[in-house]
N, C-alpha and C. Protein backbone atom coordinates (compact mmCIF):
# COMPACT_ATOMS: atom_id res chain seq x y z
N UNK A 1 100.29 92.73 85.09
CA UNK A 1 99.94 93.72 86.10
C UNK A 1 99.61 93.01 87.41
N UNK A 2 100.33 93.40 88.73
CA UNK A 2 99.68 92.84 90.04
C UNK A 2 98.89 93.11 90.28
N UNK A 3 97.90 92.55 90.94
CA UNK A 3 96.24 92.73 91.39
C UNK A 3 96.90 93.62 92.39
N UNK A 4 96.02 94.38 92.80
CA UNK A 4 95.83 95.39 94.42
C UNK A 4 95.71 94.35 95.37
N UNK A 5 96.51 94.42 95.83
CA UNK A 5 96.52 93.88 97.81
C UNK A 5 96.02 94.87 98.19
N UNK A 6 94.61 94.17 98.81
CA UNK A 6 93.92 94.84 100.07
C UNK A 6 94.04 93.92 101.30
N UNK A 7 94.42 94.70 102.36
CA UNK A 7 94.26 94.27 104.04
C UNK A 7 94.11 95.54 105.22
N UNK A 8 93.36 95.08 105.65
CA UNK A 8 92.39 96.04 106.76
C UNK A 8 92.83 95.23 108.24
N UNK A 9 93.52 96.15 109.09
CA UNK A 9 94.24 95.71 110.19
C UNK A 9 93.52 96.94 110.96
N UNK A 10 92.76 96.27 111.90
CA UNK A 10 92.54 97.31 113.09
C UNK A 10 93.29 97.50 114.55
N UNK A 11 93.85 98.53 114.64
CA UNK A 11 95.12 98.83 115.86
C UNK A 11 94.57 99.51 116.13
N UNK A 12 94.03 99.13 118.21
CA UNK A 12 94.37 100.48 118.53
C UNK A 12 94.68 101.80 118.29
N UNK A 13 94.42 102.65 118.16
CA UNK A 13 95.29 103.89 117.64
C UNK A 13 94.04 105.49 117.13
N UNK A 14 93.02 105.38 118.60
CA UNK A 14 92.62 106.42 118.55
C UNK A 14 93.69 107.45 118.79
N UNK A 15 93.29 108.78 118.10
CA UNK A 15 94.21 110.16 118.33
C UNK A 15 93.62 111.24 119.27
N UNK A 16 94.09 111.97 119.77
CA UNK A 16 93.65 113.02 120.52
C UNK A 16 92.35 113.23 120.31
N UNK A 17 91.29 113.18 120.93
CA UNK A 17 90.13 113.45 120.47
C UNK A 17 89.47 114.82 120.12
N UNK A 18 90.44 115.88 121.22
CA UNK A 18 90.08 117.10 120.64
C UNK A 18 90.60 118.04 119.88
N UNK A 19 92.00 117.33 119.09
CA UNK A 19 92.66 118.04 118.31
C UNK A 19 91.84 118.13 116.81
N UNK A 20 90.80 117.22 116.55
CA UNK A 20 89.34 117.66 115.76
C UNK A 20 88.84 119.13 115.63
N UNK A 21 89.06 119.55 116.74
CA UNK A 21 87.76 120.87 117.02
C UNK A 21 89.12 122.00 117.40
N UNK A 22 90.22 121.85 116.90
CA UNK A 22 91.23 122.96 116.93
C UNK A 22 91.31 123.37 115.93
N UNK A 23 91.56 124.97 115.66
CA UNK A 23 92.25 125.58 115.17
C UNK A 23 93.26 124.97 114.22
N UNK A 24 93.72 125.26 113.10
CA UNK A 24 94.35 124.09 111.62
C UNK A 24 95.67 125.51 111.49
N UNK A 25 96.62 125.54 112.08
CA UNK A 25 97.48 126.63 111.84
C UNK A 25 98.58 126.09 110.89
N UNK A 26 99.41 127.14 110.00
CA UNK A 26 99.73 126.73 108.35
C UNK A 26 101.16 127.76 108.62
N UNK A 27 102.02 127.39 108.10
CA UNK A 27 103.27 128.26 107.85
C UNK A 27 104.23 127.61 107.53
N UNK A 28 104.95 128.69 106.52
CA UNK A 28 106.28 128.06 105.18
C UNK A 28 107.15 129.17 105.66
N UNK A 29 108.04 128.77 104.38
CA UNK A 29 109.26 129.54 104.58
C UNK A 29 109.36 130.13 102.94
N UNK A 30 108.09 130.34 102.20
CA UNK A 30 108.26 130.78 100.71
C UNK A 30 106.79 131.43 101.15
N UNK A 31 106.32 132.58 100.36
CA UNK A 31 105.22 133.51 100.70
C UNK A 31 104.11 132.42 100.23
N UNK A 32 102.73 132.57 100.57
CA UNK A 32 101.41 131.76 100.16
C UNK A 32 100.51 132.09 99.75
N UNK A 33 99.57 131.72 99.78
CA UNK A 33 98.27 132.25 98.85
C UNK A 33 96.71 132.11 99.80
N UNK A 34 96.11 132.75 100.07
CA UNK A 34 95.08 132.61 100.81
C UNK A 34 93.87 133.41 100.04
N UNK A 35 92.96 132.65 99.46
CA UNK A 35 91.76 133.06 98.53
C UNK A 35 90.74 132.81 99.20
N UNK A 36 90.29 133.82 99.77
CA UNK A 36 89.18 133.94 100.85
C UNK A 36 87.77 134.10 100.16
N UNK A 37 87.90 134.18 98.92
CA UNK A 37 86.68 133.97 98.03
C UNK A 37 86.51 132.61 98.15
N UNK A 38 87.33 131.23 97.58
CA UNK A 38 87.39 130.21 96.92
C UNK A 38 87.50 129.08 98.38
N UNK A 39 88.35 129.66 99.52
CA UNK A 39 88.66 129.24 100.67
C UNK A 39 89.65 127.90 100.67
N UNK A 40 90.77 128.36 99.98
CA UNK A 40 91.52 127.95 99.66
C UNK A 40 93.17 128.60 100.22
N UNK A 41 93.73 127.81 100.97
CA UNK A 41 95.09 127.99 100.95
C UNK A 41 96.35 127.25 101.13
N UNK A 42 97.03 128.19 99.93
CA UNK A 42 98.51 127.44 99.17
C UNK A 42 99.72 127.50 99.87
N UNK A 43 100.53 126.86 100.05
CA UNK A 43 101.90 127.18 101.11
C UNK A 43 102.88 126.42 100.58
N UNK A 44 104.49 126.88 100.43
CA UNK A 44 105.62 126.18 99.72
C UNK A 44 106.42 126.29 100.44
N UNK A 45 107.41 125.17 100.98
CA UNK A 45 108.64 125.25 101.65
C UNK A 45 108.73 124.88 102.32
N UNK A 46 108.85 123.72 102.97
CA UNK A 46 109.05 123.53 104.42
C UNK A 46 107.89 124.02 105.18
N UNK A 47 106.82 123.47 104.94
CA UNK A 47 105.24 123.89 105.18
C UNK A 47 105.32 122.56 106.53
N UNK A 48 104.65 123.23 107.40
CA UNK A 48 104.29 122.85 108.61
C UNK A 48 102.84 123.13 109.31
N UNK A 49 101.93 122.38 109.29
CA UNK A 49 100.65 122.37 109.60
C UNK A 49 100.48 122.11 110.97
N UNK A 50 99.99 122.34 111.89
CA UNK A 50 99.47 122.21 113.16
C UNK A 50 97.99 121.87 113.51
N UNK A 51 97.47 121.19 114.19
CA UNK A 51 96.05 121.25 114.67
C UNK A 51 96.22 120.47 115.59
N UNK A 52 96.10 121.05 116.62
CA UNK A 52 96.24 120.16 118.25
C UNK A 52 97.80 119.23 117.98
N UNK A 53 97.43 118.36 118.59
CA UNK A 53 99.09 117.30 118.66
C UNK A 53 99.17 116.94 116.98
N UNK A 54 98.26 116.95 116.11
CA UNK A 54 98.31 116.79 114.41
C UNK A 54 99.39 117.45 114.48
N UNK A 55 100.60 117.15 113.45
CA UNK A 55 101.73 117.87 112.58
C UNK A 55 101.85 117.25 111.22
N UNK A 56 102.00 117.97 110.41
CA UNK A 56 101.96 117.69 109.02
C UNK A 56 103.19 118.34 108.36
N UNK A 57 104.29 117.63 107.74
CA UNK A 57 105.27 118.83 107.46
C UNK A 57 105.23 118.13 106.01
N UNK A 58 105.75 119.18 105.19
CA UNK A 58 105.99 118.66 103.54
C UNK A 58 106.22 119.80 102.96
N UNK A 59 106.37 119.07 101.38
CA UNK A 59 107.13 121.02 100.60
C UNK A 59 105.97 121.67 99.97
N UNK A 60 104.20 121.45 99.97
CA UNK A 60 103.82 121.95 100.05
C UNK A 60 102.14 121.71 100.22
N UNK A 61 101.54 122.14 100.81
CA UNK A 61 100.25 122.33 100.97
C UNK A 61 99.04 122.66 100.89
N UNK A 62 98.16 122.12 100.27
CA UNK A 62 96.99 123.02 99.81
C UNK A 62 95.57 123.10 100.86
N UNK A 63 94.89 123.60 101.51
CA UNK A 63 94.00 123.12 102.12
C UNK A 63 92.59 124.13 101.56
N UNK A 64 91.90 123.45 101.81
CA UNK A 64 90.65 123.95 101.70
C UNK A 64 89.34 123.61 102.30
N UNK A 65 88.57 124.89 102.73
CA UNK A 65 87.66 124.50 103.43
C UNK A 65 86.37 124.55 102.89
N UNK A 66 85.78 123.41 103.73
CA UNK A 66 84.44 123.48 102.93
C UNK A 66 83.05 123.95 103.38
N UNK A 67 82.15 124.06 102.55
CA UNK A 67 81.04 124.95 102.99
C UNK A 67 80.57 124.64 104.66
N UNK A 68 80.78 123.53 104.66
CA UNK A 68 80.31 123.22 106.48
C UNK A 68 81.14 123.47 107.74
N UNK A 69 82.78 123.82 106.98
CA UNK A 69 83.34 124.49 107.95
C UNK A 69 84.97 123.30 108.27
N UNK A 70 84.68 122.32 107.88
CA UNK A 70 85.79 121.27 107.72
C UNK A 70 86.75 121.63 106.85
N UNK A 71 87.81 120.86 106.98
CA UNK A 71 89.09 121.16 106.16
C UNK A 71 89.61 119.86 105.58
N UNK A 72 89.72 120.36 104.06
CA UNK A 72 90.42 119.01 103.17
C UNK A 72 91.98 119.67 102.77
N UNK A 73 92.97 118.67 103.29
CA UNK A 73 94.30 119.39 102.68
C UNK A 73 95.19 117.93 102.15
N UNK A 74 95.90 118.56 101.06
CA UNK A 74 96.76 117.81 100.11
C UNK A 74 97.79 118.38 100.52
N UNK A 75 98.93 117.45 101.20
CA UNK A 75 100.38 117.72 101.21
C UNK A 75 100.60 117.36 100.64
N UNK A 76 102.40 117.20 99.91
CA UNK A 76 103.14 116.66 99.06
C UNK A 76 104.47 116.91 99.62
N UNK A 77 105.40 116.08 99.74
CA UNK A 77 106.58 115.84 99.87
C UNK A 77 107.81 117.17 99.18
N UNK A 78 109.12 117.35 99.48
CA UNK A 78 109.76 118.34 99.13
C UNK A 78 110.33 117.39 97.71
N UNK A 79 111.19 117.63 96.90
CA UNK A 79 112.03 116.92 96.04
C UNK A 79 112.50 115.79 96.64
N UNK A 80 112.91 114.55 96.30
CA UNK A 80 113.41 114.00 97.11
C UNK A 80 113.40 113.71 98.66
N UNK A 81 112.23 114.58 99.03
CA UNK A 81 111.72 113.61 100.48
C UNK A 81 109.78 113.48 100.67
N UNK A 82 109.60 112.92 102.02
CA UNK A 82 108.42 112.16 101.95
C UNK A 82 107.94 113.45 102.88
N UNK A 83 106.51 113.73 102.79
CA UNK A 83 105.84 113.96 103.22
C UNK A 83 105.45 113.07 104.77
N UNK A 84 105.29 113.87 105.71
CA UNK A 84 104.89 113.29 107.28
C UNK A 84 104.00 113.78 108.09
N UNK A 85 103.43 112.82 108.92
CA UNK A 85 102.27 113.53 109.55
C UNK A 85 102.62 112.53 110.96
N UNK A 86 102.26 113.24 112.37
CA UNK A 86 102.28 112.94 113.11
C UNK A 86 101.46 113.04 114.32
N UNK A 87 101.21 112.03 115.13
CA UNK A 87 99.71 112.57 116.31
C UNK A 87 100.04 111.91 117.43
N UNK A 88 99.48 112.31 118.56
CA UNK A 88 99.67 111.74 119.78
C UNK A 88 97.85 111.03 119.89
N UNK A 89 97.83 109.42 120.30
CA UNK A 89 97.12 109.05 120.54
C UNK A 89 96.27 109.92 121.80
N UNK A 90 95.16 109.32 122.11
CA UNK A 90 94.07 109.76 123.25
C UNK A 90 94.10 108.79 124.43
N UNK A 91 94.98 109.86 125.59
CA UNK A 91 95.21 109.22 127.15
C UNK A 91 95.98 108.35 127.19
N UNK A 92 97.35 108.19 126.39
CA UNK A 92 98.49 107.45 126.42
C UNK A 92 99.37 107.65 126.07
N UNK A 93 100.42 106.89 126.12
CA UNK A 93 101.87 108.11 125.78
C UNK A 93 102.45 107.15 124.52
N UNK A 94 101.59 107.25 123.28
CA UNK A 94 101.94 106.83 122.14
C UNK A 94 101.47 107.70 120.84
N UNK A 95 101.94 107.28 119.78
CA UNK A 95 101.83 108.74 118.84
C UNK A 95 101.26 107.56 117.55
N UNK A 96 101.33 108.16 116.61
CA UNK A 96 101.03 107.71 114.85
C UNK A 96 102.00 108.49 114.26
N UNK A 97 102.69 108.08 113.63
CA UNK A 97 103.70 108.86 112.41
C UNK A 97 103.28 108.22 111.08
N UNK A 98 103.77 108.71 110.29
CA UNK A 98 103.59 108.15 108.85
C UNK A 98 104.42 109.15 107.91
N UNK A 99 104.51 108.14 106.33
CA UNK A 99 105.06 109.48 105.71
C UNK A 99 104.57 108.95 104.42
N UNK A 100 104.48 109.54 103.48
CA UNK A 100 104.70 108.98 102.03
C UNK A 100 105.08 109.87 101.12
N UNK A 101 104.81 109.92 100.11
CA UNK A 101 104.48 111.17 98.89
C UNK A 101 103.62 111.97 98.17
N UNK A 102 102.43 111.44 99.20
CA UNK A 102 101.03 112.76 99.31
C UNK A 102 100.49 112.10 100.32
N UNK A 103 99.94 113.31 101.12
CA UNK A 103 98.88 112.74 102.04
C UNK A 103 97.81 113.80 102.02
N UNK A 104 96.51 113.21 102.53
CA UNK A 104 95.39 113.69 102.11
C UNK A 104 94.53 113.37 103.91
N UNK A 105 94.51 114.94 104.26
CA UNK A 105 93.45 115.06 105.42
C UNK A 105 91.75 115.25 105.21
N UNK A 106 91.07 114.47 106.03
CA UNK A 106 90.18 115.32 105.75
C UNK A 106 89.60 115.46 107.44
N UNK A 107 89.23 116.61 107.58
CA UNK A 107 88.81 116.61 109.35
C UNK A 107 87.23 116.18 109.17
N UNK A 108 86.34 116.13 108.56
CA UNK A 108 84.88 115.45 108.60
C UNK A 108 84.98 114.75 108.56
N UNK A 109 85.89 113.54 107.99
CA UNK A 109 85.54 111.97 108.17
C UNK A 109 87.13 111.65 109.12
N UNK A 110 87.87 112.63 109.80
CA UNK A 110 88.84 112.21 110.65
C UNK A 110 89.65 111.01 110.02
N UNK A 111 90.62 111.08 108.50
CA UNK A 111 91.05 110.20 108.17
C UNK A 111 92.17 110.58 107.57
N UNK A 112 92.81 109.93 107.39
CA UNK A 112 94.22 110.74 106.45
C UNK A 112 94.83 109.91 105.57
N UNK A 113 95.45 110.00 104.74
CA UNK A 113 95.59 109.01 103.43
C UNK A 113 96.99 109.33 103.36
N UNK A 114 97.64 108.17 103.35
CA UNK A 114 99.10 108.12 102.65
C UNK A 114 99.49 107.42 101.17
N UNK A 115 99.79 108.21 100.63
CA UNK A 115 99.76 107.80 99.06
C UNK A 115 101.15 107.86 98.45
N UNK A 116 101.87 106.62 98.22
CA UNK A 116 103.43 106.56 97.42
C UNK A 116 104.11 106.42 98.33
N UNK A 117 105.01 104.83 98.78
CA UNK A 117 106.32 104.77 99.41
C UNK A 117 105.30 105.24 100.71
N UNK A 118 104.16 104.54 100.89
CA UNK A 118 103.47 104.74 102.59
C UNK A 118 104.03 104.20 103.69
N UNK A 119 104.17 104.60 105.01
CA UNK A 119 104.44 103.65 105.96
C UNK A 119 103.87 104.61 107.42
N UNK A 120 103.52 103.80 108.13
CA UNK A 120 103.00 104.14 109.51
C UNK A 120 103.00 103.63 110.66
N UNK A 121 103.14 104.20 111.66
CA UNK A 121 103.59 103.49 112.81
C UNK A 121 102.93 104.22 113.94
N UNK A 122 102.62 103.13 114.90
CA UNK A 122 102.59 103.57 116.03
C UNK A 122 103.48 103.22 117.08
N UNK A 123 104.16 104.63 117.92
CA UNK A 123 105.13 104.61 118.86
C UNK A 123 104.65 104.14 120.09
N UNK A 124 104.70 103.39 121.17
CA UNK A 124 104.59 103.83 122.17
C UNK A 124 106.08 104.22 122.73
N UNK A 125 105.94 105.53 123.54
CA UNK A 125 107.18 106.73 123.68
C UNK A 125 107.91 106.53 122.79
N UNK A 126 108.47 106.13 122.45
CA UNK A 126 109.57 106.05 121.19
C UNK A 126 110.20 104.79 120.73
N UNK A 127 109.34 103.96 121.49
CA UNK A 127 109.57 102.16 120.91
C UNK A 127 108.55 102.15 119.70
N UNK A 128 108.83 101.90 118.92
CA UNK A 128 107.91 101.23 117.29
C UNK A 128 106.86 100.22 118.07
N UNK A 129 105.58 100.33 118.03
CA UNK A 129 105.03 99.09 118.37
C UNK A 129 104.77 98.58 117.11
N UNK A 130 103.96 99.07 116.05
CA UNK A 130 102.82 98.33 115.11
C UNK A 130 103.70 99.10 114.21
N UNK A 131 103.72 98.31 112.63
CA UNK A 131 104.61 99.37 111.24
C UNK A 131 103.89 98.56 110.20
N UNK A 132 102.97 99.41 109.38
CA UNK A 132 102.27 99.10 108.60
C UNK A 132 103.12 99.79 106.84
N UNK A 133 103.59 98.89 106.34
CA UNK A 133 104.38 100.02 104.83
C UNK A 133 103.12 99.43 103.70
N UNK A 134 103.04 100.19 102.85
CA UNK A 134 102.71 99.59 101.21
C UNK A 134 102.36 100.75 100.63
N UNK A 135 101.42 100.60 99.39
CA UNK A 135 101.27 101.60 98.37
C UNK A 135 100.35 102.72 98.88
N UNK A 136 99.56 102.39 99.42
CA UNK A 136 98.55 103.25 100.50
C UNK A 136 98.21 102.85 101.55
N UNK A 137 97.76 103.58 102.60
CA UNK A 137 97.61 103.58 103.66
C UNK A 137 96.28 104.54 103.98
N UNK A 138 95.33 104.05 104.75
CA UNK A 138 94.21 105.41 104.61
C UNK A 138 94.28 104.60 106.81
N UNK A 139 94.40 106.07 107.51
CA UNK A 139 94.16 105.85 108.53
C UNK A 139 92.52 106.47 109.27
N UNK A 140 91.80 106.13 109.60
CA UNK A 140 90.01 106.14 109.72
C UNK A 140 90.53 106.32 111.38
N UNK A 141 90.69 107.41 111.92
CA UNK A 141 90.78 107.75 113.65
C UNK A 141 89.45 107.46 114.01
N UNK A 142 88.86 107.35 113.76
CA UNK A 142 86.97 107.38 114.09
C UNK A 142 86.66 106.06 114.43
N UNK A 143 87.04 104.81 113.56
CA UNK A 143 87.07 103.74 113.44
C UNK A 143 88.17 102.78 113.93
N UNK A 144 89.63 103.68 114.55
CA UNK A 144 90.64 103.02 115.31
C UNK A 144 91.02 102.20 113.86
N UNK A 145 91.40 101.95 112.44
CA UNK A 145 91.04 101.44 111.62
C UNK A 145 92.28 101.15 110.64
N UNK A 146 93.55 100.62 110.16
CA UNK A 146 94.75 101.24 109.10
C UNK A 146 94.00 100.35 107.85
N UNK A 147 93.62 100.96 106.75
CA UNK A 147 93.83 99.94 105.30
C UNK A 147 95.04 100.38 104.56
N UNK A 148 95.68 99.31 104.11
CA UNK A 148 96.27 99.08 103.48
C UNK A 148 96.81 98.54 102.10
N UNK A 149 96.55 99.18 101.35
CA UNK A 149 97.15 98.78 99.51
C UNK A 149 98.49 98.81 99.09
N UNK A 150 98.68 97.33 98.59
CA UNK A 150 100.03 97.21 97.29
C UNK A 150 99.82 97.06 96.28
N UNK A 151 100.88 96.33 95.81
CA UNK A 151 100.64 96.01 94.03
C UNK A 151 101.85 96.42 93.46
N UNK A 152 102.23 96.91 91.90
CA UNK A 152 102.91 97.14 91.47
C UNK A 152 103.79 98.79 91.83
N UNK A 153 102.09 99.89 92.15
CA UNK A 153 102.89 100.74 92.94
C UNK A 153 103.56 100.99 94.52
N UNK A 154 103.63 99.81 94.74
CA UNK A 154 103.81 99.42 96.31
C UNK A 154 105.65 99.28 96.10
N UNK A 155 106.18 98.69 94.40
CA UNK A 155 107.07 97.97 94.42
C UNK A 155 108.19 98.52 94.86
N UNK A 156 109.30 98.75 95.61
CA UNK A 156 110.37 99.42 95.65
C UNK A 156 111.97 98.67 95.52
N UNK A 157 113.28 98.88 95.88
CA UNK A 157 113.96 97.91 95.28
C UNK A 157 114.13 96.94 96.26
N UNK A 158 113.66 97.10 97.91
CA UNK A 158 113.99 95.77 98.61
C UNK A 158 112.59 95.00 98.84
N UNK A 159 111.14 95.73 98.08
CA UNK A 159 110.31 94.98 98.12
C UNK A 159 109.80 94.82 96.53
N UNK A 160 110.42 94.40 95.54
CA UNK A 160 110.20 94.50 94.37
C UNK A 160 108.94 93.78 93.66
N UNK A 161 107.94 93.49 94.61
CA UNK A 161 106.69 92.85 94.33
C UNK A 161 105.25 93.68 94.48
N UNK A 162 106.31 94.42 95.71
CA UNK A 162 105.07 95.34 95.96
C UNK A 162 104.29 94.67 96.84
N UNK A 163 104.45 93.76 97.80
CA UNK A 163 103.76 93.01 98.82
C UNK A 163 103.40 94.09 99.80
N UNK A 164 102.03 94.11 100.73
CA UNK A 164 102.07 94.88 101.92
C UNK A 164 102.60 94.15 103.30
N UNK A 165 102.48 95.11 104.04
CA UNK A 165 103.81 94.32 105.01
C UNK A 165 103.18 95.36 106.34
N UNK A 166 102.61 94.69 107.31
CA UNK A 166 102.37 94.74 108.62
C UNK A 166 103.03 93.96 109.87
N UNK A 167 104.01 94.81 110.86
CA UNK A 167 104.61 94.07 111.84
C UNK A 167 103.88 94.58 112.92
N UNK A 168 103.33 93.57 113.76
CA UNK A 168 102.44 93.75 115.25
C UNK A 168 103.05 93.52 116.35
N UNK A 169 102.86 94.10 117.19
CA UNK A 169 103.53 93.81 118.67
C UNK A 169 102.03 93.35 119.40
N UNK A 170 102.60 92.73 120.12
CA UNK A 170 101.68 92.26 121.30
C UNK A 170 101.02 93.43 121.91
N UNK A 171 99.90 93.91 122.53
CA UNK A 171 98.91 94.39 123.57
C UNK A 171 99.66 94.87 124.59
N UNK A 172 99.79 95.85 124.68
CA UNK A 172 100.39 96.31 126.29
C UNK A 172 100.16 95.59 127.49
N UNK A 173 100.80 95.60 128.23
CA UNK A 173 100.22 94.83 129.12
C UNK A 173 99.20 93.18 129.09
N UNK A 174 99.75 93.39 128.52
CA UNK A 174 98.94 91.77 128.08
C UNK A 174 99.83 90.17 128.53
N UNK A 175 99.16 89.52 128.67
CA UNK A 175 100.24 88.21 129.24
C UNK A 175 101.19 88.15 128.03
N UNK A 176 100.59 87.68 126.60
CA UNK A 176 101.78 87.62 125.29
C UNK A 176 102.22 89.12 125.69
N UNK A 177 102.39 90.13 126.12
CA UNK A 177 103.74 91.21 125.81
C UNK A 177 104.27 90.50 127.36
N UNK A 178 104.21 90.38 128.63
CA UNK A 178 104.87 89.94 129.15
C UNK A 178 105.82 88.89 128.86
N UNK A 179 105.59 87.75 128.56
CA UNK A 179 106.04 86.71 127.61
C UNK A 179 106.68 87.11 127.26
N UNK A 180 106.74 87.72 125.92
CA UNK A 180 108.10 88.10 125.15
C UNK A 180 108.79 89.07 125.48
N UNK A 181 108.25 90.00 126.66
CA UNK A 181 109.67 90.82 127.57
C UNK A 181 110.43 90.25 128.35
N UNK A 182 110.23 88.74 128.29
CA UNK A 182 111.10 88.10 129.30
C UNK A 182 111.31 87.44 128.93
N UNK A 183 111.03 86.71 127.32
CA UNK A 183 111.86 85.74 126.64
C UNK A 183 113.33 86.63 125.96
N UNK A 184 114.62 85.49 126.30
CA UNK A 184 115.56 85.47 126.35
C UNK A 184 116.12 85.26 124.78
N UNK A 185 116.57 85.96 123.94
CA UNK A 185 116.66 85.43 122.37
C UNK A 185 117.34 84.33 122.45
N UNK A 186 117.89 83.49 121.56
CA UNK A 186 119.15 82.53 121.50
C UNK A 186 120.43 83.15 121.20
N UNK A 187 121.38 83.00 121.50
CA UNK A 187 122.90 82.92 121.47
C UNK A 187 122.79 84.08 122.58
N UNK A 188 121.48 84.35 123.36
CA UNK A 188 121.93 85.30 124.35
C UNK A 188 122.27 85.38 125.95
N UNK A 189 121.86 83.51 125.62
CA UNK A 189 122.05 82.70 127.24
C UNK A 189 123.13 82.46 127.07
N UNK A 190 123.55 82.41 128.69
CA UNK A 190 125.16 81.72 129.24
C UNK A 190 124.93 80.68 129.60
């Protein structure tokens, strides 16, 4: 059995700060279940979650709220695809994506969990900066924070060890990102 790889990489990567204190809007394309006793609701199909720049799409969704007024929700992926969640950072023009095969919100501790075939990224506009993959992923917005777990359920067929695997870009604006926007690869000089 592989031991659990643990690694804790802190990126940049606060999210909207007030997409917290929005409104959590829910809609499928198969009818749902809303138990206003239990405060619980179920959604199938092409389920699409909203809360501020938050998007959450998957084949289905459970959320529930709790006595203090927060919301815990379990997505899950359709057959054959991954579950995704997506956010626009706070005062910059970069996002967080991720996907796996469950993910787990919770808005009181502002964190979200990617569980099975995880991977996450942060865009700036639509360049990949940072890509964090492995068996889990728990992102802590509060704490700017990605952990990361492998192991045997990490393993897939081009990483068959199950290793975790973090690629970093340099700091915006930073002398190293200048540097390497103006280093020249090889075989690319005349």
């Amino acid at each position: 059995m592989l031991a659990l790889l643990l690694c804790s990489i802190a990126l940049p990567a606060q999210a909207e700060k007030a997409d917290r204190y929005k409104k959590m809007e829910v809609e499928s394309d198969q009818p749902g279940k809303v138990d206003l006793q239990n405060q619980v609701v179920v959604f199938n199909g092409n389920v699409v979650v909203s809360k501020g720049t938050m998007v959450i799409r998957a084949g289905r969704i459970e959320v529930r709220e709790t006595p203090d007024g927060y919301h815990l929700a379990t997505a899950t992926g359709a057959p054959g695809q991954l579950a995704t969640f997506r956010q626009k950072r706070d005062g910059v023009d970069e996002h967080i994506e991720g996907e796996a095969e469950r993910l787990e919100y919770d808005s009181k501790a502002d964190t979200i969990r990617f569980s099975g075939k995880a991977s996450v990224k942060r865009l700036r506009g639509t360049a990949v900066a940072d890509e964090v993959t492995g068996a889990q992923i728990t992102y802590d917005n509060t704490a700017e924070l990605f952990t990361v777990a492998g192991g045997a359920a990490a393993a897939t067929p081009t990483n068959p060890t199950g290793r975790v695997r973090a690629v970093l870009s340099p700091r915006q604006d930073s002398p190293a990102a200048a540097e390497a926007a103006s280093a020249v690869p090889p075989g690319a000089r005349r």
